[in-house]
Structures are given as C-alpha cells and as structure tokens.
PDB file of N, CA and C in Angstrom:
ATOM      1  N   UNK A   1      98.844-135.432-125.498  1.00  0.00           N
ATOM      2  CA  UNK A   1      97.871-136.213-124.769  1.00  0.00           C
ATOM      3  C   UNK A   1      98.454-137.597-124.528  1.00  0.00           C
ATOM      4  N   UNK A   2      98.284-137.734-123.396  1.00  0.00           N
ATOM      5  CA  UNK A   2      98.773-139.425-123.062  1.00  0.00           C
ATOM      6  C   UNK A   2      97.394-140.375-122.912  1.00  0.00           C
ATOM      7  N   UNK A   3      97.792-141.351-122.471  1.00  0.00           N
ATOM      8  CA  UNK A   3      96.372-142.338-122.331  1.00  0.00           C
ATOM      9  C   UNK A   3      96.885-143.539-121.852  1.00  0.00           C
ATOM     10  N   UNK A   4      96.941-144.111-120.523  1.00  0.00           N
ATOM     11  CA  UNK A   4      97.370-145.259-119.838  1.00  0.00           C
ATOM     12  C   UNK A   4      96.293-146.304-120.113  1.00  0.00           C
ATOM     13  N   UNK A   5      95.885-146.941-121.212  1.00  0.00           N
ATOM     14  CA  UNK A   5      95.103-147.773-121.466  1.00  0.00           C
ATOM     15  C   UNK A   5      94.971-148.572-120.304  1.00  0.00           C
ATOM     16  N   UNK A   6      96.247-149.380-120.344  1.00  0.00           N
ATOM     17  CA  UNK A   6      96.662-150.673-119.744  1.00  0.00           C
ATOM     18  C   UNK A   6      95.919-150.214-118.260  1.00  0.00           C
ATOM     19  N   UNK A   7      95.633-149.786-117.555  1.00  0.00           N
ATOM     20  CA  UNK A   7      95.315-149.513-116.090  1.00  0.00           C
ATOM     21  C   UNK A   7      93.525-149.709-116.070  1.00  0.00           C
ATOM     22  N   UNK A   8      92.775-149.398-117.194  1.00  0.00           N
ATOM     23  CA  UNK A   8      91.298-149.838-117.075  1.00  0.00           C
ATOM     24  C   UNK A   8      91.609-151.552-117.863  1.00  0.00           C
ATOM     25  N   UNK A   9      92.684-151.447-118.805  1.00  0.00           N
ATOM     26  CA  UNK A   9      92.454-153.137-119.410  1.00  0.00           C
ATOM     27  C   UNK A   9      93.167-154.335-118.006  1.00  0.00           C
ATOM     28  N   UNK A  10      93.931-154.275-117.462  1.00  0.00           N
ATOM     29  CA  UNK A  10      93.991-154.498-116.663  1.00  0.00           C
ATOM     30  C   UNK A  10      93.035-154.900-115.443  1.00  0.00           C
ATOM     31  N   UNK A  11      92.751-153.854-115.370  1.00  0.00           N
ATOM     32  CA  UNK A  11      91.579-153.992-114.045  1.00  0.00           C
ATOM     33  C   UNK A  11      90.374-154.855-114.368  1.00  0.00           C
ATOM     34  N   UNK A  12      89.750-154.686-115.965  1.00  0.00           N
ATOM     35  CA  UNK A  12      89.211-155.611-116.228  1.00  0.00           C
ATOM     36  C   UNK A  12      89.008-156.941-116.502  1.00  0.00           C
ATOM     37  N   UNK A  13      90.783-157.469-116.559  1.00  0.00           N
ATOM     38  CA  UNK A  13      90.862-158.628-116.787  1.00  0.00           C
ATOM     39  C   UNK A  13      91.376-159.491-115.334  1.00  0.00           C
ATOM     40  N   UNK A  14      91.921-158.555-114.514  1.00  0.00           N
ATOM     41  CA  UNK A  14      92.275-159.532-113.266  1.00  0.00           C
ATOM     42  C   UNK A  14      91.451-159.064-112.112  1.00  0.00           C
ATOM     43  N   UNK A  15      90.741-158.138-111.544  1.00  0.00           N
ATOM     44  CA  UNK A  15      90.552-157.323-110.603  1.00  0.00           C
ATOM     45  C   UNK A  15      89.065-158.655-110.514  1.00  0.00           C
ATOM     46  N   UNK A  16      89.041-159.122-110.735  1.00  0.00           N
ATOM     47  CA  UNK A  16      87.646-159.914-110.552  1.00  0.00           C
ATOM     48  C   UNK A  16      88.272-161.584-109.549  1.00  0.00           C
ATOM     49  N   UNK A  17      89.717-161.711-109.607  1.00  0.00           N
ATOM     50  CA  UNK A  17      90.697-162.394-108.767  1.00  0.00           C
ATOM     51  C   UNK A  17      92.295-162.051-107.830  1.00  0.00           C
ATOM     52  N   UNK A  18      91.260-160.349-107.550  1.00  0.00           N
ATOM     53  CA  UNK A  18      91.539-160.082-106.461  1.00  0.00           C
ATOM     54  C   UNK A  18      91.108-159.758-105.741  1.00  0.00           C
ATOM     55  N   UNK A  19      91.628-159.722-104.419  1.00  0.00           N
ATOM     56  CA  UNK A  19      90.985-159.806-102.917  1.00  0.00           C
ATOM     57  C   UNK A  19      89.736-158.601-102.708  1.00  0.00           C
ATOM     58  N   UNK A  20      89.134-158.817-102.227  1.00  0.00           N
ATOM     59  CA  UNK A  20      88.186-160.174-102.059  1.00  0.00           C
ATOM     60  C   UNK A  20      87.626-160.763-103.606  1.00  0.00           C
ATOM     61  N   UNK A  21      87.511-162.048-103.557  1.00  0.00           N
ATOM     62  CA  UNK A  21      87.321-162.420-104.988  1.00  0.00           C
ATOM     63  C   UNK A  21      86.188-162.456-105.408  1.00  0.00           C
ATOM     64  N   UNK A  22      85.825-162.199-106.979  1.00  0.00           N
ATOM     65  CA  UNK A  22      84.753-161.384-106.657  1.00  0.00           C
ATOM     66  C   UNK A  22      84.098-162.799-107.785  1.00  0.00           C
ATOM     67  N   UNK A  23      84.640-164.040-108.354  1.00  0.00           N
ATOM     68  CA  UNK A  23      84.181-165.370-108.821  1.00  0.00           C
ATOM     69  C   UNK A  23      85.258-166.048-108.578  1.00  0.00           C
ATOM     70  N   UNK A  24      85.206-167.131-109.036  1.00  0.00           N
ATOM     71  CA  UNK A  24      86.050-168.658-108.144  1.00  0.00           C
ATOM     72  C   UNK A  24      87.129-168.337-109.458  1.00  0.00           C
ATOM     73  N   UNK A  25      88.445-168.098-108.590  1.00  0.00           N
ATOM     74  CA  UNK A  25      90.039-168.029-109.466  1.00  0.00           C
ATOM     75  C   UNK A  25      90.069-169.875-109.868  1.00  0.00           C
ATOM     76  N   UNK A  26      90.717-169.900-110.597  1.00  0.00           N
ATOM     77  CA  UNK A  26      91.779-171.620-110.812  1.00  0.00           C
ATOM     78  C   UNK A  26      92.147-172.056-109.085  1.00  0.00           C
ATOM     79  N   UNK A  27      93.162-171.121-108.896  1.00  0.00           N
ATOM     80  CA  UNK A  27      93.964-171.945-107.615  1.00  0.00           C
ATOM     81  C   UNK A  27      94.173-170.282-106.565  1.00  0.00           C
ATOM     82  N   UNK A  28      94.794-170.945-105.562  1.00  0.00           N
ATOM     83  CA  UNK A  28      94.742-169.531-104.793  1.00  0.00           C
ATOM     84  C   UNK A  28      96.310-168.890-105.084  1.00  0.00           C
ATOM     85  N   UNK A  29      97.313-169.669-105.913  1.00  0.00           N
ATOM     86  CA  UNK A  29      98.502-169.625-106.476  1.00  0.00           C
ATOM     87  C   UNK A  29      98.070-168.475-107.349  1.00  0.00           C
ATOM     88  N   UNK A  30      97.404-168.659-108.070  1.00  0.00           N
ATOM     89  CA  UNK A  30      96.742-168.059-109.323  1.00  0.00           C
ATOM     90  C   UNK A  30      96.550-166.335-109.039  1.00  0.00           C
ATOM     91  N   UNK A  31      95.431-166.622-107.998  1.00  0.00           N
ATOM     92  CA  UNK A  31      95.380-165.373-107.562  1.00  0.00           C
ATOM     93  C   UNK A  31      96.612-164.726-106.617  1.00  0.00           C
ATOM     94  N   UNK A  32      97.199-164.942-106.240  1.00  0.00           N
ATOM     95  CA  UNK A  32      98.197-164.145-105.299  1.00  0.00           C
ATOM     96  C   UNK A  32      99.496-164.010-106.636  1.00  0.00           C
ATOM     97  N   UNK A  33      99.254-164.457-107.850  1.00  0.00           N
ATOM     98  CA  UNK A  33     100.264-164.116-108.801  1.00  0.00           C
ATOM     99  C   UNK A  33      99.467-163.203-109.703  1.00  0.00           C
ATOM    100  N   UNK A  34      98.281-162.680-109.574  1.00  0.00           N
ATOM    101  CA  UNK A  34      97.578-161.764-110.408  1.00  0.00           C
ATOM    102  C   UNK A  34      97.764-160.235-109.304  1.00  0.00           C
ATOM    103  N   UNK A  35      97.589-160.502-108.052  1.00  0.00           N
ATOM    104  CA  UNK A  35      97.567-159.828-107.261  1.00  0.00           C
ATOM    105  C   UNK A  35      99.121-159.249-107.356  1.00  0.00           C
ATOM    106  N   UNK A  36      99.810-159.834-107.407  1.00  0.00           N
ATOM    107  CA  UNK A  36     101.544-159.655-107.531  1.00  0.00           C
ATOM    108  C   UNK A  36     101.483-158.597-109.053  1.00  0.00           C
ATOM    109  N   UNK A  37     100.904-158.913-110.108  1.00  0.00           N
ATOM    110  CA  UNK A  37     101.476-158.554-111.486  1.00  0.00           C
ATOM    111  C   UNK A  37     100.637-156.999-111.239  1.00  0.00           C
ATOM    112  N   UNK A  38      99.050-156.841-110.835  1.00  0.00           N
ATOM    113  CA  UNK A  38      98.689-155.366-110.819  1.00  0.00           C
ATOM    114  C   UNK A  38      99.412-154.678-109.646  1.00  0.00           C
ATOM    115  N   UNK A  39      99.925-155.151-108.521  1.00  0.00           N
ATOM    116  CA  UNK A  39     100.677-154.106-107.966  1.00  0.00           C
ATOM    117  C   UNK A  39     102.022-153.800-108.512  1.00  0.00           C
ATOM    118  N   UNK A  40     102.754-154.590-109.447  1.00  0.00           N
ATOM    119  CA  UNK A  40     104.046-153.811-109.816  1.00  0.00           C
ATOM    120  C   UNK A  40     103.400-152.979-111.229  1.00  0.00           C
ATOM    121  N   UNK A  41     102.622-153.569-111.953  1.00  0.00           N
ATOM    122  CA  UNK A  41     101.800-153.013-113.085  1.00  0.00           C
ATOM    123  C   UNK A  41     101.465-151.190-112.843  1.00  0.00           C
ATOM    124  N   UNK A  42     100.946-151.216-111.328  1.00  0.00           N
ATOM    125  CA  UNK A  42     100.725-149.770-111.132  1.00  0.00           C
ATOM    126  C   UNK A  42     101.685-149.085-110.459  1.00  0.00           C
ATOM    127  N   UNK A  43     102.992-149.963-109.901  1.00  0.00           N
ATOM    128  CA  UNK A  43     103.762-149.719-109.171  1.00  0.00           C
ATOM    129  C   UNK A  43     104.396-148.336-110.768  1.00  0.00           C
ATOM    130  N   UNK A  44     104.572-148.987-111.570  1.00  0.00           N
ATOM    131  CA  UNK A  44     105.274-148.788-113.023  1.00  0.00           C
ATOM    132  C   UNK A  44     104.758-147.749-113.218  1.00  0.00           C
ATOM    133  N   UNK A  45     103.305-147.583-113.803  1.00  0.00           N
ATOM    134  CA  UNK A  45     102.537-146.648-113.950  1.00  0.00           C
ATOM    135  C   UNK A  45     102.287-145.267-113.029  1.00  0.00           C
ATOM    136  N   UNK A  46     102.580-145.761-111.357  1.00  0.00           N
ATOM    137  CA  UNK A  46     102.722-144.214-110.710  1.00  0.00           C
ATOM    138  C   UNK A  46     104.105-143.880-110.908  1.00  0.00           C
ATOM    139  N   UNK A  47     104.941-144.350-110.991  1.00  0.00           N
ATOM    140  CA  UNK A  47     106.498-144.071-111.429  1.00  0.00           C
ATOM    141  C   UNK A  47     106.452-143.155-112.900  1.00  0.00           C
ATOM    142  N   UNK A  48     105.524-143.823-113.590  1.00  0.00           N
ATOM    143  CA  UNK A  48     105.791-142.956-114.801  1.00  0.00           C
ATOM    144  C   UNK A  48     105.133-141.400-114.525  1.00  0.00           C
ATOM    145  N   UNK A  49     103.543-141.752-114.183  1.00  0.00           N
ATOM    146  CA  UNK A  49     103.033-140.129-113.929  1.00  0.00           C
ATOM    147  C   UNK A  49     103.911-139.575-113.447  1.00  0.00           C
ATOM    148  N   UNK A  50     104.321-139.681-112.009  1.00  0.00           N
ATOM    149  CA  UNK A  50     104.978-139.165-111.194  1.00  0.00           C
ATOM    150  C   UNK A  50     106.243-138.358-111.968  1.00  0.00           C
ATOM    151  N   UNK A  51     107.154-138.745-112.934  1.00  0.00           N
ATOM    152  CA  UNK A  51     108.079-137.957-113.928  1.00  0.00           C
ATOM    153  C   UNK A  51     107.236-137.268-114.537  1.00  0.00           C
ATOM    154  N   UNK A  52     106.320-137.945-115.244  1.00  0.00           N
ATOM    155  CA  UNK A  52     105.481-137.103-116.112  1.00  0.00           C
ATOM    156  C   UNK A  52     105.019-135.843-116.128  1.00  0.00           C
ATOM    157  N   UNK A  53     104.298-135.968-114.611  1.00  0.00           N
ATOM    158  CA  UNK A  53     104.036-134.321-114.049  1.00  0.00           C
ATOM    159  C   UNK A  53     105.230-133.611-113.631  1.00  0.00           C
ATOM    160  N   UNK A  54     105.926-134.221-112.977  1.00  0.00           N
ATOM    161  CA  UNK A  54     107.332-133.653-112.710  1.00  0.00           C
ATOM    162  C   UNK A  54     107.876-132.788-113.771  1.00  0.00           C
ATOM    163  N   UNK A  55     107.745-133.038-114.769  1.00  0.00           N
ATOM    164  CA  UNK A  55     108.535-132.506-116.200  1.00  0.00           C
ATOM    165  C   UNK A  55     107.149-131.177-117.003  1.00  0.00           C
ATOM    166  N   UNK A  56     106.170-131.542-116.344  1.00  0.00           N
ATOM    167  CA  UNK A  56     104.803-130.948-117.025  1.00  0.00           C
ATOM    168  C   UNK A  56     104.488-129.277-115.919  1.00  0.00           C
ATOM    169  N   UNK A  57     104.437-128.056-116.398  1.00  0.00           N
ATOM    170  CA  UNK A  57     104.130-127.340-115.491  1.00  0.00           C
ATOM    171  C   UNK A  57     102.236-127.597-115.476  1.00  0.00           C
ATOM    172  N   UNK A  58     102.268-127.189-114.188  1.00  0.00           N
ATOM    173  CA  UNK A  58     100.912-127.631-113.790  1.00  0.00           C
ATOM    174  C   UNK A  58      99.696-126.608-114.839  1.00  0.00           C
ATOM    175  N   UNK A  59     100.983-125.285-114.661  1.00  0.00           N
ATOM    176  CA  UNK A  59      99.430-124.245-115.715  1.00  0.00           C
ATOM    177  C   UNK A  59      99.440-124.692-116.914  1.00  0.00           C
ATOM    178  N   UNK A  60     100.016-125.531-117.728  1.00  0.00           N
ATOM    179  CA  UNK A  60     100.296-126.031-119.338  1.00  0.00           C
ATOM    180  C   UNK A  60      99.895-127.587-119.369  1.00  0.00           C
ATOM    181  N   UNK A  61      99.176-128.312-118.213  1.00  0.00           N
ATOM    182  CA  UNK A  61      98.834-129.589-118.034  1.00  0.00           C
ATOM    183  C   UNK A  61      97.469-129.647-117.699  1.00  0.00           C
ATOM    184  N   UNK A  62      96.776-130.665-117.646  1.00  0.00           N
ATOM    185  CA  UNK A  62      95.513-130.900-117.164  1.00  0.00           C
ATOM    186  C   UNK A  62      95.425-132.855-117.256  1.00  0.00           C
ATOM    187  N   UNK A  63      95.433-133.051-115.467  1.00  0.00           N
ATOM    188  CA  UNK A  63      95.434-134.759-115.616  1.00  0.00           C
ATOM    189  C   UNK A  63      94.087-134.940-115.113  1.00  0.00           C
ATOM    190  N   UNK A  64      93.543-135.475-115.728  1.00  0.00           N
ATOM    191  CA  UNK A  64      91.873-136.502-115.415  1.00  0.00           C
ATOM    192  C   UNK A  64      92.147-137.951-115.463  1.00  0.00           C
TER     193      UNK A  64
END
C-alpha cells in the first residue's frame, strides 16, 4: 500500500494562494512562488505514479 500524503497536505496549505485566490496572499511574489512549488510538487508525484503503475500489473493493483 502506498499513500501520497503530501498531495492533500499540500493542497491544504497553499491551494488557498492559488489562482484564483481564494484570501489575501503576503505579496503577489508570494503567490506565483507557491503556484511554482505545487506544480513541480505534482509534476514529481505524476512521475512517480506513472513508474509505479508501470511496474504494477493492473489485475494485482487497485489505485483510488
């Protein structure tokens, strides 16, 4: 069993200063460098599934 924590902790801690913003960020610097860190953050994370299943036969797997 795996478990990508980081992708709901994440979302909860920046996704509220990104576009569209959903309360007032620090600076707009601020936000376009939060916006920067969850797209390589998931960039990482579909890279990993993506092997993951690759290596996993589909009848011996189950992803939710």
């Amino acid at each position: 069993m795996v478990c990508a924590i980081g992708t709901d902790e994440i979302g909860h801690m920046l996704s509220p200063y990104l576009p569209p913003p959903l309360c007032p960020a620090p600076t707009r610097r601020f936000r376009r460098s939060a916006a920067i860190g969850v797209e390589r953050f998931f960039s990482v994370i579909d890279r990993w599934l993506g092997r993951l299943l690759a290596t996993c036969p589909e009848s011996e797997c189950a992803v939710i």
